[in-house]
C-alpha atoms as a PDB file:
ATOM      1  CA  UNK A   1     -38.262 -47.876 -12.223  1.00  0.00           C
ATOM      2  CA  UNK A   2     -39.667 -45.075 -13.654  1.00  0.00           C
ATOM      3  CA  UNK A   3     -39.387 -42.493 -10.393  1.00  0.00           C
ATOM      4  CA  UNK A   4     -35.914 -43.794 -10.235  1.00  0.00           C
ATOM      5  CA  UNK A   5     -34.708 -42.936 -13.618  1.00  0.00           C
ATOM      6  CA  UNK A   6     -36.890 -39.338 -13.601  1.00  0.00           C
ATOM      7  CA  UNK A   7     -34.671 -39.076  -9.831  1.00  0.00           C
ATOM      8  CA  UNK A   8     -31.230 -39.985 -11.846  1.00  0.00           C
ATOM      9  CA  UNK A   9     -31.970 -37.544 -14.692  1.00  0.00           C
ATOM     10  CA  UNK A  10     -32.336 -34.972 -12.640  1.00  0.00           C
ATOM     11  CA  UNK A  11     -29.714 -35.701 -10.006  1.00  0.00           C
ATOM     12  CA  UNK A  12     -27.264 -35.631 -13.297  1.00  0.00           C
ATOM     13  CA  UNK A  13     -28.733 -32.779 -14.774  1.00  0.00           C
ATOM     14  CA  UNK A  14     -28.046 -31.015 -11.718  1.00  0.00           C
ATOM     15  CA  UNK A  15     -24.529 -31.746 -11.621  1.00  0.00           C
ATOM     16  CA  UNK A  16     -24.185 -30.805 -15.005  1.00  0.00           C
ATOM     17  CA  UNK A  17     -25.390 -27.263 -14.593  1.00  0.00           C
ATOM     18  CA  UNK A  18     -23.486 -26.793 -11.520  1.00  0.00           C
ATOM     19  CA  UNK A  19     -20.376 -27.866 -13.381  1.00  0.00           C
ATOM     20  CA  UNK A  20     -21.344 -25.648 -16.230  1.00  0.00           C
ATOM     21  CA  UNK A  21     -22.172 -22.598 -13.727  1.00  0.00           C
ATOM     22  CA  UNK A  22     -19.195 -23.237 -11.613  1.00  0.00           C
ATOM     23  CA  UNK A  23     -20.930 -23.385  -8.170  1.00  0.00           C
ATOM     24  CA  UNK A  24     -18.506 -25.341  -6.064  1.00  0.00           C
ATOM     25  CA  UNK A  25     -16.611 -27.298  -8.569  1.00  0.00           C
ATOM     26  CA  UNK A  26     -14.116 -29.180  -6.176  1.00  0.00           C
ATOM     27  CA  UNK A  27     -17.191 -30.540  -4.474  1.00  0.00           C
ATOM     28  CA  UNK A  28     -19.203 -30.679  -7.429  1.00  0.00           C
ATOM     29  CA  UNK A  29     -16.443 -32.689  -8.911  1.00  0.00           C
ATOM     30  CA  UNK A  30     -15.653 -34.770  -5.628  1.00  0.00           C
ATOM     31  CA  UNK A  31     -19.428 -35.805  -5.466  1.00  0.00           C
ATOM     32  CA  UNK A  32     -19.420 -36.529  -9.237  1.00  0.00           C
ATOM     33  CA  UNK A  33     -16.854 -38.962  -8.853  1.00  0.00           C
ATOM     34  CA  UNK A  34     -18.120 -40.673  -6.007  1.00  0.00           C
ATOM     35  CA  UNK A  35     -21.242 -41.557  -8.298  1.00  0.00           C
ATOM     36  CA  UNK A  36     -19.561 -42.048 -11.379  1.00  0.00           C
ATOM     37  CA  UNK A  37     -17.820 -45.078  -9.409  1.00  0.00           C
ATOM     38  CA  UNK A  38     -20.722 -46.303  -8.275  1.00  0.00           C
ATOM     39  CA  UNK A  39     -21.922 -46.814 -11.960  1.00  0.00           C
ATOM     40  CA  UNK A  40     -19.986 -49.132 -12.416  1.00  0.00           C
ATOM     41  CA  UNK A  41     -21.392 -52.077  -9.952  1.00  0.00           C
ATOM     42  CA  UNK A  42     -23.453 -53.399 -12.201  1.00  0.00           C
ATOM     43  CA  UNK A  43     -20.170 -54.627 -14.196  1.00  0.00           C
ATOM     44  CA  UNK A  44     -19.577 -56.953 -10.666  1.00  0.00           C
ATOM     45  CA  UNK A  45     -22.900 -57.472  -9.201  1.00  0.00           C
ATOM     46  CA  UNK A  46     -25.184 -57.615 -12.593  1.00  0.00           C
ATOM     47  CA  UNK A  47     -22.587 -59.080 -15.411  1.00  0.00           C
ATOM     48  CA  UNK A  48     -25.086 -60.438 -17.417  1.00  0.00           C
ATOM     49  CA  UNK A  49     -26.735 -56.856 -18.189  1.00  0.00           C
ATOM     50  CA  UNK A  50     -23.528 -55.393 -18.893  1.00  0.00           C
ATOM     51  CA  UNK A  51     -22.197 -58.145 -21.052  1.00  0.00           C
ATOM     52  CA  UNK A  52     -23.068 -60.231 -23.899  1.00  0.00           C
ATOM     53  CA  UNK A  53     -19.951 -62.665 -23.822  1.00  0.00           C
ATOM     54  CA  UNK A  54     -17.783 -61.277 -20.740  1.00  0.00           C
ATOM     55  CA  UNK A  55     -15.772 -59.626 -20.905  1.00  0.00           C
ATOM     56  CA  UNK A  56     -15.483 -58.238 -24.155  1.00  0.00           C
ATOM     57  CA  UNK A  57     -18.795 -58.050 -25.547  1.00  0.00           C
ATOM     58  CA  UNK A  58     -20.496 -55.189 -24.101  1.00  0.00           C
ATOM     59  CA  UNK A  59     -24.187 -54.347 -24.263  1.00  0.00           C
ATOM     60  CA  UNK A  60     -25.700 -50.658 -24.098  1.00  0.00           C
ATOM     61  CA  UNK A  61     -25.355 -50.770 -20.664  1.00  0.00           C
ATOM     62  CA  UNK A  62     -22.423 -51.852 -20.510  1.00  0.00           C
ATOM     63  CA  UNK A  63     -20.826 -49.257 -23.144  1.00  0.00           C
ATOM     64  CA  UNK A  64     -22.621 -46.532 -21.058  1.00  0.00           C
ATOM     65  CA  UNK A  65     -21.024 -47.636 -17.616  1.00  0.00           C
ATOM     66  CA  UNK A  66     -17.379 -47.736 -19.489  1.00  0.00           C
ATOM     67  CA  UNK A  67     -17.409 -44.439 -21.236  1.00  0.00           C
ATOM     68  CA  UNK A  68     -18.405 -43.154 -17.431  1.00  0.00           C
ATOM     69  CA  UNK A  69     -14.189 -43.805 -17.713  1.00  0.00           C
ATOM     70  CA  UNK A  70     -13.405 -41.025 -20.296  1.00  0.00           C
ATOM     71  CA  UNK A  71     -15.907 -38.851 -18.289  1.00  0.00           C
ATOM     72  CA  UNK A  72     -14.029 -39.417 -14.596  1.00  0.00           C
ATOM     73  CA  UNK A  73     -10.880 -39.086 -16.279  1.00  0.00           C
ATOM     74  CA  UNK A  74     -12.072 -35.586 -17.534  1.00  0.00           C
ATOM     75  CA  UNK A  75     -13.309 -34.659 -14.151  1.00  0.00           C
ATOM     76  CA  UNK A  76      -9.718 -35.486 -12.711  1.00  0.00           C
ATOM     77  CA  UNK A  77      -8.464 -32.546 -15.598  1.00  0.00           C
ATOM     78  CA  UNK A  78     -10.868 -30.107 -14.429  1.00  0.00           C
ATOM     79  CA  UNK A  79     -10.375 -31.023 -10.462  1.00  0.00           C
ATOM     80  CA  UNK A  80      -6.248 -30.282 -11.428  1.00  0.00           C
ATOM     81  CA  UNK A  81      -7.154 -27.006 -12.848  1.00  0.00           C
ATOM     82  CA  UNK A  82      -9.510 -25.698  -9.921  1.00  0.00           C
ATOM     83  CA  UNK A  83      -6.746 -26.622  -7.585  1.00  0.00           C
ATOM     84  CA  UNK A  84      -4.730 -23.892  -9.401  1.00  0.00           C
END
């Protein structure tokens, strides 16, 4: 557990900075989204970490996978504006 959080911390990190730097944003982006969707399986295949009394009781985990929403919808903004 612990090599795969150090290996998710950095694999974000890295996005981040290349998002920041502006190295390739529409793939950047494109990738970004692609793993921001696949943050949110747990909510399926796990509902008893992200939940406390489905479906409206969230845990931590849970409130971290949904504001991954606010963040994708963000990354659609910037996506429009590199298309420009």
């Amino acid at each position: 557990p612990n090599v795969s959080l150090l290996l998710l911390a950095i694999w974000e990190t890295a996005i981040g900075l290349l998002l920041i730097i502006g190295y390739y944003n529409r793939l950047v982006i494109k990738v970004v989204i692609a793993h921001m969707i696949c943050t949110f399986t747990p909510l399926f295949l796990l509902p008893a970490l992200s939940f406390t009394a489905a479906p409206f009781s969230l845990t931590l985990v849970g409130q971290y996978i949904i504001k991954n929403i606010v963040i994708i919808s963000a990354l659609f903004v910037i996506d429009t504006a590199a298309k420009r």
